[in-house]
PDB file of N, CA and C in Angstrom:
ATOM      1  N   UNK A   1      24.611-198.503 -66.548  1.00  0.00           N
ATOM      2  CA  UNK A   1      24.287-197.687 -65.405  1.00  0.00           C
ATOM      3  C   UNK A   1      23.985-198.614 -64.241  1.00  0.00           C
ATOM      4  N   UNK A   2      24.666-198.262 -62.832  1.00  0.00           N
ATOM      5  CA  UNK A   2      24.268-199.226 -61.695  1.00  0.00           C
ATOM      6  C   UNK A   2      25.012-198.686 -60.701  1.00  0.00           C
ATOM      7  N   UNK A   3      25.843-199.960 -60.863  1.00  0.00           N
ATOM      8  CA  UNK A   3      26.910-199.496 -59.953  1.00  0.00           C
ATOM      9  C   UNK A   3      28.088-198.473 -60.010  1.00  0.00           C
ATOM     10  N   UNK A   4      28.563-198.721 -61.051  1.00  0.00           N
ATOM     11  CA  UNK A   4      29.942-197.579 -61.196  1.00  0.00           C
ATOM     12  C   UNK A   4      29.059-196.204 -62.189  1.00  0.00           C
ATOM     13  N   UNK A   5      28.049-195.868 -62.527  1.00  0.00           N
ATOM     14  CA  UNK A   5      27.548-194.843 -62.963  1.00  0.00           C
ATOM     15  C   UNK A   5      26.246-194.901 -62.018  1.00  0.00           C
ATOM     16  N   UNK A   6      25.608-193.368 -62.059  1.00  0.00           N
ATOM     17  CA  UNK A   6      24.364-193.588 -61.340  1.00  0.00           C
ATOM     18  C   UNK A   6      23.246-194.393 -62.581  1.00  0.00           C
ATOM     19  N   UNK A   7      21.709-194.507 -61.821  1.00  0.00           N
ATOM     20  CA  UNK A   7      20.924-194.759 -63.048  1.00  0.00           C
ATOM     21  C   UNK A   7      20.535-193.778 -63.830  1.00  0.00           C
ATOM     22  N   UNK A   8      20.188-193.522 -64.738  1.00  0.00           N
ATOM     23  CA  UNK A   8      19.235-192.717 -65.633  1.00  0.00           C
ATOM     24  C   UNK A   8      18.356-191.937 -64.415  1.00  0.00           C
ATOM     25  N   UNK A   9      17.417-192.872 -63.176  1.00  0.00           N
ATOM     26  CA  UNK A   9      16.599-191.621 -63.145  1.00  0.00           C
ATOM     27  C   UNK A   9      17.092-190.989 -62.373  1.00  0.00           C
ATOM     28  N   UNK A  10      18.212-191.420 -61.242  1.00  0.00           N
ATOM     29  CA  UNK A  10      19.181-190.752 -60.563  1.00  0.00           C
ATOM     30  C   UNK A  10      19.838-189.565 -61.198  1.00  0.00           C
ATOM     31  N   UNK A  11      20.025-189.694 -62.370  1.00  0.00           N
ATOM     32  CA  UNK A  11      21.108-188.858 -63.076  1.00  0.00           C
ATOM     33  C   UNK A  11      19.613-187.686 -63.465  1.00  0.00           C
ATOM     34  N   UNK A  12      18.925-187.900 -63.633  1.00  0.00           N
ATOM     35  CA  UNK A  12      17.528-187.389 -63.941  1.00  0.00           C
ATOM     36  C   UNK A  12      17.396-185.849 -63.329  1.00  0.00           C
ATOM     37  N   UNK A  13      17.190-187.038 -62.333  1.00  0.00           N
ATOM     38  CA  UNK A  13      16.417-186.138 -60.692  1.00  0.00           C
ATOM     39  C   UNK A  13      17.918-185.060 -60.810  1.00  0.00           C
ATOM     40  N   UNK A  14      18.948-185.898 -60.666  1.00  0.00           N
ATOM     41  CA  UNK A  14      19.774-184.602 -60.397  1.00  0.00           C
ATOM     42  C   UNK A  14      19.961-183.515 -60.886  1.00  0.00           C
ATOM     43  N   UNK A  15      20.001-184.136 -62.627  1.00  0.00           N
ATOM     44  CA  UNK A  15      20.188-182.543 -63.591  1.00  0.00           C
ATOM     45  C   UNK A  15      18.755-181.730 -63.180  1.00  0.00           C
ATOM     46  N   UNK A  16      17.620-182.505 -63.075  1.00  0.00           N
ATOM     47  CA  UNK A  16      16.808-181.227 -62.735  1.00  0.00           C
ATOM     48  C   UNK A  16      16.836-180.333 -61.353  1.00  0.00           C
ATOM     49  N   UNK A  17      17.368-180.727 -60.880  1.00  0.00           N
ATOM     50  CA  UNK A  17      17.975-180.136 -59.180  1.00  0.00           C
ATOM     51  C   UNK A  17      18.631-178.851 -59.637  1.00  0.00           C
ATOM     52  N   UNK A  18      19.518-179.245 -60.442  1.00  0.00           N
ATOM     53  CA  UNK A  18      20.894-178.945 -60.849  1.00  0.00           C
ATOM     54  C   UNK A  18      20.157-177.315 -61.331  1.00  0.00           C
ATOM     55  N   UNK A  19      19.319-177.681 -61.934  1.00  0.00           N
ATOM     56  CA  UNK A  19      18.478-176.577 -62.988  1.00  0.00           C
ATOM     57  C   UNK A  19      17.325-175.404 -62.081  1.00  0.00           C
ATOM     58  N   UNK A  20      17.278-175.888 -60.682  1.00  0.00           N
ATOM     59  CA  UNK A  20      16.346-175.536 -59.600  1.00  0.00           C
ATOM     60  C   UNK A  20      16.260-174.042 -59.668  1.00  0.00           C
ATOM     61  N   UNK A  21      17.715-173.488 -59.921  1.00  0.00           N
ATOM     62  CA  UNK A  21      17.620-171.869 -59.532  1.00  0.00           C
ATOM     63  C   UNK A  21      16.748-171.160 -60.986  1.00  0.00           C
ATOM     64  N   UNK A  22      17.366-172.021 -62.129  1.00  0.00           N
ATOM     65  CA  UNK A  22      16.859-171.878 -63.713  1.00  0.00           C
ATOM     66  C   UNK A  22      15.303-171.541 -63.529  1.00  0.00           C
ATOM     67  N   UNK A  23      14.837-173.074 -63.154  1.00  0.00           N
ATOM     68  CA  UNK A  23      12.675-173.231 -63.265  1.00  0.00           C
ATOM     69  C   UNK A  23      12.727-171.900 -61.892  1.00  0.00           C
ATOM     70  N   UNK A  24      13.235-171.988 -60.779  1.00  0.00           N
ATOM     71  CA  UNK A  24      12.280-170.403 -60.300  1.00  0.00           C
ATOM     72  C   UNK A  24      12.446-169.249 -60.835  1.00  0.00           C
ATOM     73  N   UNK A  25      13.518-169.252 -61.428  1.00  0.00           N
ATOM     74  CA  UNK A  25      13.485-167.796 -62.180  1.00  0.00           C
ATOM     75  C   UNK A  25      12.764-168.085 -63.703  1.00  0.00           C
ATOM     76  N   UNK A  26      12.240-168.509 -64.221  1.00  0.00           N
ATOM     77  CA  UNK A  26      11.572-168.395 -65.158  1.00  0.00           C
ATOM     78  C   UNK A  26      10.037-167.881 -64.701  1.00  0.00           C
ATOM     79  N   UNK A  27       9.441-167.126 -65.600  1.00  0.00           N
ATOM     80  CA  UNK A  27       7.938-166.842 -65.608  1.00  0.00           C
ATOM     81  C   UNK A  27       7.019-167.877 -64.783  1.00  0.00           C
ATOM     82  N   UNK A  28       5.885-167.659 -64.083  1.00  0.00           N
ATOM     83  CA  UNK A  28       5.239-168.653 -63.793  1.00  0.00           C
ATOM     84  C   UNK A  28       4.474-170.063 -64.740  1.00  0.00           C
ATOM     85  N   UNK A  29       3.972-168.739 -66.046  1.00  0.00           N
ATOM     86  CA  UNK A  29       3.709-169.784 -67.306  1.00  0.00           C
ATOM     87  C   UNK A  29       4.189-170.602 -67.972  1.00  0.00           C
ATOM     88  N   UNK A  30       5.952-170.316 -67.313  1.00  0.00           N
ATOM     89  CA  UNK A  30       6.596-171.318 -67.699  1.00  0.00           C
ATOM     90  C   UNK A  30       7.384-172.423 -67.197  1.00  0.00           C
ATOM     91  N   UNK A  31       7.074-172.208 -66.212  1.00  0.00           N
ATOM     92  CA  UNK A  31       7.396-173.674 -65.006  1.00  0.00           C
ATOM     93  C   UNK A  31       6.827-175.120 -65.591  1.00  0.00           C
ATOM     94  N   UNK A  32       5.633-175.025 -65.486  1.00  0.00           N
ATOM     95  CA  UNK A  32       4.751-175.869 -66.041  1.00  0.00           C
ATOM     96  C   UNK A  32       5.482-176.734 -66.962  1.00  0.00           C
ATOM     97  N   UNK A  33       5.888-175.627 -68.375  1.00  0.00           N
ATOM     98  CA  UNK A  33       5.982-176.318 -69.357  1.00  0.00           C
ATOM     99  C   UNK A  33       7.879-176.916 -68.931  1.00  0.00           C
ATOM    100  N   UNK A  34       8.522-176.278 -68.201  1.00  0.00           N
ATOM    101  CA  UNK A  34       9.706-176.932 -67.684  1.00  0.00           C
ATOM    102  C   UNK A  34       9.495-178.119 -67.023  1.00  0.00           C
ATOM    103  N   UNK A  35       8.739-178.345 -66.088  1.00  0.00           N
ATOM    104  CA  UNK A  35       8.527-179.414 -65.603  1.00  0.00           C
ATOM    105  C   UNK A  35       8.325-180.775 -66.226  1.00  0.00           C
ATOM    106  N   UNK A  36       7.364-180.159 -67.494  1.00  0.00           N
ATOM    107  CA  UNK A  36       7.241-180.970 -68.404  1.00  0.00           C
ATOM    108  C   UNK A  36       7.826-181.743 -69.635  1.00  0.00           C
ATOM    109  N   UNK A  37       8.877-180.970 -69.240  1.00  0.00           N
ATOM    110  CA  UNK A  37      10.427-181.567 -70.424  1.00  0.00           C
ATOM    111  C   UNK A  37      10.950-182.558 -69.494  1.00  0.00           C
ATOM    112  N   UNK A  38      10.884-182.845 -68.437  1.00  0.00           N
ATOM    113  CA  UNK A  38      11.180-183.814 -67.255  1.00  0.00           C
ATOM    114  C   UNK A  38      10.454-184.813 -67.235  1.00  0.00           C
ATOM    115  N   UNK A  39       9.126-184.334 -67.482  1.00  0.00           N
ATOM    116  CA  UNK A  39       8.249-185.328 -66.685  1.00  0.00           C
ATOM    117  C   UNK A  39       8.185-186.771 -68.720  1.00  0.00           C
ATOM    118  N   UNK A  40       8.723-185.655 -69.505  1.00  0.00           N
ATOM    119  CA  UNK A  40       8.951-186.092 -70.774  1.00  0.00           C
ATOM    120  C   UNK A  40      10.013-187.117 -70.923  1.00  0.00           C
ATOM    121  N   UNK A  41      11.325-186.702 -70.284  1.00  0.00           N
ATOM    122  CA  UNK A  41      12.029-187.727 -70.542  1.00  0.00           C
ATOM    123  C   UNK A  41      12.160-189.069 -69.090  1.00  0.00           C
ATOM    124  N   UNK A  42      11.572-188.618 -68.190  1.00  0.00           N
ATOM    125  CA  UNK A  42      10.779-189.370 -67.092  1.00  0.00           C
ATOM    126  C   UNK A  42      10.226-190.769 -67.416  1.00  0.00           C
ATOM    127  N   UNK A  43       9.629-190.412 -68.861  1.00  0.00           N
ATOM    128  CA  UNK A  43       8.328-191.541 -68.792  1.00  0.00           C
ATOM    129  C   UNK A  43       9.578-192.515 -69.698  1.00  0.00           C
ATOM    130  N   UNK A  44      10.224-191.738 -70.455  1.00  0.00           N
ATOM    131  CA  UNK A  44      11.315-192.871 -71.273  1.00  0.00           C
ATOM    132  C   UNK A  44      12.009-193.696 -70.643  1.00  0.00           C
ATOM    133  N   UNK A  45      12.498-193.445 -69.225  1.00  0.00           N
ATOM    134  CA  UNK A  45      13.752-193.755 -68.290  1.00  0.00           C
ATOM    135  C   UNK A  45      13.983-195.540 -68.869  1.00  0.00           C
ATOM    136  N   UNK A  46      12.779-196.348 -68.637  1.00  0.00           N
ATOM    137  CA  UNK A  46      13.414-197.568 -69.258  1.00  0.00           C
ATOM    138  C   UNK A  46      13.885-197.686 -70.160  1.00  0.00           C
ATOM    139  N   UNK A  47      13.769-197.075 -71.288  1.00  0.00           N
ATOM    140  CA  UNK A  47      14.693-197.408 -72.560  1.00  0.00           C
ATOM    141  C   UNK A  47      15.745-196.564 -72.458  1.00  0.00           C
ATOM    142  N   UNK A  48      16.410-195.505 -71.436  1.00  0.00           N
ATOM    143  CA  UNK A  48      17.314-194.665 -71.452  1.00  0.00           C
ATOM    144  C   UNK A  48      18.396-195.159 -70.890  1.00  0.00           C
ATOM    145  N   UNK A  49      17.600-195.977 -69.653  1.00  0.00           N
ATOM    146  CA  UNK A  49      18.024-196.725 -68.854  1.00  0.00           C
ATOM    147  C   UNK A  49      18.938-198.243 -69.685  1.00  0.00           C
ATOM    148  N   UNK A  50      17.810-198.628 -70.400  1.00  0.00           N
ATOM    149  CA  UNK A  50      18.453-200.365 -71.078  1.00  0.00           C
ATOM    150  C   UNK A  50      19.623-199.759 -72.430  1.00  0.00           C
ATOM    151  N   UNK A  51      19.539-198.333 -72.955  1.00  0.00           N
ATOM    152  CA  UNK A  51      20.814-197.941 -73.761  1.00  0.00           C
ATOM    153  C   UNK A  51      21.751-197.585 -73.041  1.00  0.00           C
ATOM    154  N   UNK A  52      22.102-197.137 -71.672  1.00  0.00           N
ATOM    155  CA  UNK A  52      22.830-197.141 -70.813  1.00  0.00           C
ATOM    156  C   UNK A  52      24.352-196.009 -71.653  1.00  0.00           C
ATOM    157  N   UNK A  53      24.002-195.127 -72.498  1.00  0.00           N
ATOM    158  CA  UNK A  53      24.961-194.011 -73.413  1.00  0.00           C
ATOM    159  C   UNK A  53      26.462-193.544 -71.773  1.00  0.00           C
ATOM    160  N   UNK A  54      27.094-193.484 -72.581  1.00  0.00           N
ATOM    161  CA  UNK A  54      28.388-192.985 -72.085  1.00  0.00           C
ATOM    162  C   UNK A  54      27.957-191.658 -71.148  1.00  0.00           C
ATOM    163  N   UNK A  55      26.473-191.084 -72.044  1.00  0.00           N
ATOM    164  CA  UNK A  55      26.496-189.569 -71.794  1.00  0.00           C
ATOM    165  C   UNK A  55      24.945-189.952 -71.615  1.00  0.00           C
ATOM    166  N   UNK A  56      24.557-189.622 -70.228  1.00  0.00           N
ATOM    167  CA  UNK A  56      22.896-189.695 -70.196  1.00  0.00           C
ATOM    168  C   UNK A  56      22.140-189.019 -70.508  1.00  0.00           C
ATOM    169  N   UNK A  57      22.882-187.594 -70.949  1.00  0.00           N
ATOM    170  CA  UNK A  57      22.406-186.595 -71.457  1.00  0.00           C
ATOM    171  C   UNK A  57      21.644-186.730 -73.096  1.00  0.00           C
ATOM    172  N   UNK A  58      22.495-187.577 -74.125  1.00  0.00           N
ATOM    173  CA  UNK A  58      21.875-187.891 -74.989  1.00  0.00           C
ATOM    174  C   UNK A  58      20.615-188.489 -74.903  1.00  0.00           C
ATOM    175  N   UNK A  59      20.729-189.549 -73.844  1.00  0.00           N
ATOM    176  CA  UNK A  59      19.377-190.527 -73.477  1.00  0.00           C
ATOM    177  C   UNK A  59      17.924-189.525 -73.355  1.00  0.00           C
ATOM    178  N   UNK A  60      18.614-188.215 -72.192  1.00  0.00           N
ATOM    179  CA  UNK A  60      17.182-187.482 -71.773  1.00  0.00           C
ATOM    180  C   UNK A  60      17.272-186.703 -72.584  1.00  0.00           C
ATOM    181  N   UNK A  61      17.992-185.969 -73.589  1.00  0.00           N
ATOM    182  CA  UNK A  61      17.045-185.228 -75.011  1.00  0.00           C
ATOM    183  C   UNK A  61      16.721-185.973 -76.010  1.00  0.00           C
ATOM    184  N   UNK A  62      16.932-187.297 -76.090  1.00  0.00           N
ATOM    185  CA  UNK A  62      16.001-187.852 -76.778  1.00  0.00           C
ATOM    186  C   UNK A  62      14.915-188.197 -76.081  1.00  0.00           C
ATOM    187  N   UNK A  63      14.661-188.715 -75.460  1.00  0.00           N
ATOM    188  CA  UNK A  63      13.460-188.882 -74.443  1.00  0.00           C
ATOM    189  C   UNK A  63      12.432-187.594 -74.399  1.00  0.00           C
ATOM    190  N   UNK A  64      13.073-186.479 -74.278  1.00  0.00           N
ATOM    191  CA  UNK A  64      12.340-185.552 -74.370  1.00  0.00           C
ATOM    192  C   UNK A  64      11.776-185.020 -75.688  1.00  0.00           C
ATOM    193  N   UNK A  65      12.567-185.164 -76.669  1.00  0.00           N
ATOM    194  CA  UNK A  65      12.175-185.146 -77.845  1.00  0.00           C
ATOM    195  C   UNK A  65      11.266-186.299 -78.329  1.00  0.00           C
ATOM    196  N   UNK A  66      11.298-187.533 -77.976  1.00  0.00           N
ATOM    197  CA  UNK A  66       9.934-188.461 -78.270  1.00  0.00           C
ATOM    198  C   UNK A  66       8.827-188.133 -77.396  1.00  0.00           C
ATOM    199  N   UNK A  67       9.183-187.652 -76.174  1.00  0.00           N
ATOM    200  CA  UNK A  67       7.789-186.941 -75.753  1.00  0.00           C
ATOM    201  C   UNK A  67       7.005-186.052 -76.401  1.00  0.00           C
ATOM    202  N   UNK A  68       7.810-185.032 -77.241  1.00  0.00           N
ATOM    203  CA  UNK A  68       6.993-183.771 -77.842  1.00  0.00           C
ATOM    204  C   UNK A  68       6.399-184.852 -79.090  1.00  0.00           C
ATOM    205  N   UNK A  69       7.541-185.359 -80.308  1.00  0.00           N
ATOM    206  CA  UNK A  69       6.981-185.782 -81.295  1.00  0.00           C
ATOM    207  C   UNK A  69       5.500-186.554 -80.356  1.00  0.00           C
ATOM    208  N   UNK A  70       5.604-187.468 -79.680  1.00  0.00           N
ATOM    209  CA  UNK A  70       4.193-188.129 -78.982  1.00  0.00           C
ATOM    210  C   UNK A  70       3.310-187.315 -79.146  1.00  0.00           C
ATOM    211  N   UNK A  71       3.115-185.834 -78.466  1.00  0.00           N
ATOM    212  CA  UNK A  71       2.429-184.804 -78.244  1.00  0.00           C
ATOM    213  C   UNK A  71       1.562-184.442 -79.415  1.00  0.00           C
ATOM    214  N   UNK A  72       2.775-183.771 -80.415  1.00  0.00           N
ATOM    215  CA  UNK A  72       2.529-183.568 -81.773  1.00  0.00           C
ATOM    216  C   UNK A  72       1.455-184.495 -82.482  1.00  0.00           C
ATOM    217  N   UNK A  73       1.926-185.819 -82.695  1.00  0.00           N
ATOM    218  CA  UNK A  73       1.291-186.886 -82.646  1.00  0.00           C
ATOM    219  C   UNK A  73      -0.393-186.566 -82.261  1.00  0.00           C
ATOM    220  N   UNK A  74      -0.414-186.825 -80.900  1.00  0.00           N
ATOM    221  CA  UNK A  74      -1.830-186.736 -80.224  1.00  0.00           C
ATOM    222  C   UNK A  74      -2.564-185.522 -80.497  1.00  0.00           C
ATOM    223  N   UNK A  75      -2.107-184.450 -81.289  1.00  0.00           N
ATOM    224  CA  UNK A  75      -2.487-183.384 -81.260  1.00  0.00           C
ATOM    225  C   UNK A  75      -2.997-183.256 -82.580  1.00  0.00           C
ATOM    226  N   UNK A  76      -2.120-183.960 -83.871  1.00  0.00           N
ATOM    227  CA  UNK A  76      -2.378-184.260 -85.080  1.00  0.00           C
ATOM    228  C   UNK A  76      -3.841-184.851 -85.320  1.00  0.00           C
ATOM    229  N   UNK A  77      -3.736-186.174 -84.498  1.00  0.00           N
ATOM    230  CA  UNK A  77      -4.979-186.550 -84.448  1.00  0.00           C
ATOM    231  C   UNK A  77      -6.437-186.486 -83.842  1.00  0.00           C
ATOM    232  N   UNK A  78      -6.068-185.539 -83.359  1.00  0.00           N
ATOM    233  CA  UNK A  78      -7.042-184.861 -82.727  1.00  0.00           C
ATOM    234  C   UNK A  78      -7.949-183.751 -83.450  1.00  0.00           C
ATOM    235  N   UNK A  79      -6.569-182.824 -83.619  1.00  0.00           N
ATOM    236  CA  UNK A  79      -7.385-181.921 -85.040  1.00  0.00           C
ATOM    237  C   UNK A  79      -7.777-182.918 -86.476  1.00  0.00           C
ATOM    238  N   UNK A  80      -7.105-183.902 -86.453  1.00  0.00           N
ATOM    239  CA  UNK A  80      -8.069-184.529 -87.658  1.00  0.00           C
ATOM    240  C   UNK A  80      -9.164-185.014 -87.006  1.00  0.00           C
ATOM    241  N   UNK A  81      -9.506-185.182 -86.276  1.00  0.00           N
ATOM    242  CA  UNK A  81     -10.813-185.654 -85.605  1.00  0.00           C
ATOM    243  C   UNK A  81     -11.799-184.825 -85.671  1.00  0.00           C
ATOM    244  N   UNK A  82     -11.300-183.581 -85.126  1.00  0.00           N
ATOM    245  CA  UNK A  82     -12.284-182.279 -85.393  1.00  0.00           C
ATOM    246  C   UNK A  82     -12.807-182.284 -86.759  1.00  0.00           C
ATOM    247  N   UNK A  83     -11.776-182.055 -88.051  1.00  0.00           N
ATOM    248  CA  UNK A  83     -11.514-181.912 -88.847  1.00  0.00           C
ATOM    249  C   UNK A  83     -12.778-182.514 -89.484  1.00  0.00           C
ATOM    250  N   UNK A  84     -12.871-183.637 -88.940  1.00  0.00           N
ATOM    251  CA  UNK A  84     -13.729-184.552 -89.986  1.00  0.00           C
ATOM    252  C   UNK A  84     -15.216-184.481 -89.056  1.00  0.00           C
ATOM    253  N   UNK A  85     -14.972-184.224 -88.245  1.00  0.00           N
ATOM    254  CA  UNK A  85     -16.361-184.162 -87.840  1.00  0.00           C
ATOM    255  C   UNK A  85     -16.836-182.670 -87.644  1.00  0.00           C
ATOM    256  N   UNK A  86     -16.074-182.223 -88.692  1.00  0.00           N
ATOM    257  CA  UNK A  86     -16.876-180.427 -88.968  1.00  0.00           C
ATOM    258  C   UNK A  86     -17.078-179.647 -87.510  1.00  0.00           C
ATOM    259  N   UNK A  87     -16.474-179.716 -86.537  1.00  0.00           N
ATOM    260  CA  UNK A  87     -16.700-178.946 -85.723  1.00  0.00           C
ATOM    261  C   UNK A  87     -15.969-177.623 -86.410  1.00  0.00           C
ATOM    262  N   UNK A  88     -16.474-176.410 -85.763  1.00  0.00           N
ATOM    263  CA  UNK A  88     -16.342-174.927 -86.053  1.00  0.00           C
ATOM    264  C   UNK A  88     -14.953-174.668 -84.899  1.00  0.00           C
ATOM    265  N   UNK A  89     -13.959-173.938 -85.629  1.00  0.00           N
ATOM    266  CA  UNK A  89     -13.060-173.925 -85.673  1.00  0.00           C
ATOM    267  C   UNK A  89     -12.538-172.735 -84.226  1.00  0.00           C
ATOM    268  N   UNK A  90     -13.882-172.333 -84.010  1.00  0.00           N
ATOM    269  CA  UNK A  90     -13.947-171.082 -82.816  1.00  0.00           C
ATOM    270  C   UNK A  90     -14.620-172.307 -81.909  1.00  0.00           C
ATOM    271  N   UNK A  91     -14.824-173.043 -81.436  1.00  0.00           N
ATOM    272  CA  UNK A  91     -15.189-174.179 -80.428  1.00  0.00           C
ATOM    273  C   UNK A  91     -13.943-174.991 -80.245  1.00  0.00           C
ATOM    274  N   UNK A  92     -13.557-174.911 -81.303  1.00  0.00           N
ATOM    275  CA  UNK A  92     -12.186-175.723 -81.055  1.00  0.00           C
ATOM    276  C   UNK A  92     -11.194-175.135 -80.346  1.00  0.00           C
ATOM    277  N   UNK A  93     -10.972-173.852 -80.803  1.00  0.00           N
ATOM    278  CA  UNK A  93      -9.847-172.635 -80.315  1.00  0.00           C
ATOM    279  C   UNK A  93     -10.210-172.198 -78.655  1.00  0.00           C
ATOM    280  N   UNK A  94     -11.823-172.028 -78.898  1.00  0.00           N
ATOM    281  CA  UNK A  94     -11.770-171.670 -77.377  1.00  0.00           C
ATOM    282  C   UNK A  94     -11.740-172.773 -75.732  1.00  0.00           C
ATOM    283  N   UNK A  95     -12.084-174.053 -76.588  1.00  0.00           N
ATOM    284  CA  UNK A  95     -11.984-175.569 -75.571  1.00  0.00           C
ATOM    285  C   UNK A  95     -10.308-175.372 -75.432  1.00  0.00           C
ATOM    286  N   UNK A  96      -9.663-175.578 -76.336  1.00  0.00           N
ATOM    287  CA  UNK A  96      -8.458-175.849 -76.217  1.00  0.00           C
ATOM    288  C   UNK A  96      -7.520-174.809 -75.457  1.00  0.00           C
ATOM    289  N   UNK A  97      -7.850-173.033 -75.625  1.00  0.00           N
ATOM    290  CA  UNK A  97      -7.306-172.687 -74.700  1.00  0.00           C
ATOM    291  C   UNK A  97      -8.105-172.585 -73.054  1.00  0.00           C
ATOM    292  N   UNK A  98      -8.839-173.270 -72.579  1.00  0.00           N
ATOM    293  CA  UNK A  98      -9.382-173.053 -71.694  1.00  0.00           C
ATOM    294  C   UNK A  98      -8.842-174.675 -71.125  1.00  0.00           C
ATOM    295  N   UNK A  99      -8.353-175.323 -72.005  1.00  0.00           N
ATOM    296  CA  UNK A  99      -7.837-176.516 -71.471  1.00  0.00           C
ATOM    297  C   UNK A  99      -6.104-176.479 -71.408  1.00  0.00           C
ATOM    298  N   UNK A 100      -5.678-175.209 -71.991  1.00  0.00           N
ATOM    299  CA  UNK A 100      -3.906-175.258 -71.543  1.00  0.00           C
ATOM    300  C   UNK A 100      -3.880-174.454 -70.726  1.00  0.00           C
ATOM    301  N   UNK A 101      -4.642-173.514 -70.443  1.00  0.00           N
ATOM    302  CA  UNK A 101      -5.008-172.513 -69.120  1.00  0.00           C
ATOM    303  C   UNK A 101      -5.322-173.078 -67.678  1.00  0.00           C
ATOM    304  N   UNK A 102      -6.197-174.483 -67.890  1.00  0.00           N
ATOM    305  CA  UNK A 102      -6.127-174.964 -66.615  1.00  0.00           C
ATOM    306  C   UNK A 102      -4.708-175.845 -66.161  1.00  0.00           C
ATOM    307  N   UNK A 103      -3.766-175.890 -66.803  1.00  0.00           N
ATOM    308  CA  UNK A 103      -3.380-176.641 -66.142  1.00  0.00           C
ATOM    309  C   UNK A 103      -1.597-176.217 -66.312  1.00  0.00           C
ATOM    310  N   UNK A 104      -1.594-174.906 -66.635  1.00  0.00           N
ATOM    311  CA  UNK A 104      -0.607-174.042 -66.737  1.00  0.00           C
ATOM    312  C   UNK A 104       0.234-173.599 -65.342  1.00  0.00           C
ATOM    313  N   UNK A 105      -0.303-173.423 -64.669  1.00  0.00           N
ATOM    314  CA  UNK A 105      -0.238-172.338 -63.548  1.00  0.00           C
ATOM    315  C   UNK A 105       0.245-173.249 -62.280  1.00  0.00           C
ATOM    316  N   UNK A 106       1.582-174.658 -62.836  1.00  0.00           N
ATOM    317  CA  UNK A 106       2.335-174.903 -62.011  1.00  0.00           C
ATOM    318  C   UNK A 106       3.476-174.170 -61.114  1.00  0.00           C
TER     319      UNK A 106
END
């Protein structure tokens, strides 16, 4: 990617352009989480970038897909954290949706 192809985040920015009419017509609750399949394969761009695929498209659903597994990940260990430190399971439920609620409503 450079010169005779665009880069990765060029090619990026565009497919999500591309997708512009898609994210406003979706729900408001779900912008957010659109944005966030972007902002997912976003953070990969250097390694999407240094595999440089025929098809950049492979690059950004994988990218986006190591973002979620990441997620998953952080989320795993988190409830084992709870887990072990016996917090009650209604403190947990209600922090956590009061923490995807704030920050939904892109």
């Amino acid at each position: 990617m450079g010169r005779t192809t665009p880069t990765y985040r060029r090619f990026l920015d565009a497919y999500e352009d591309d997708w512009a009419d898609y994210r406003r017509a979706l729900r408001r609750e779900h912008r957010g989480d659109f944005d966030r399949l972007f902002e997912g394969a976003a953070a990969h761009a250097h390694a999407a970038g240094l595999q440089n695929p025929p098809d950049a498209l492979e690059a950004m659903y994988l990218s986006m897909l190591l973002a979620h597994q990441a997620e998953i990940r952080r989320l795993r260990d988190r409830l084992d954290a709870v887990e072990s430190a016996g917090t009650d399971d209604t403190e947990l439920a209600e922090s956590s949706e009061s923490a995807d609620h704030a920050g939904s409503d892109t």
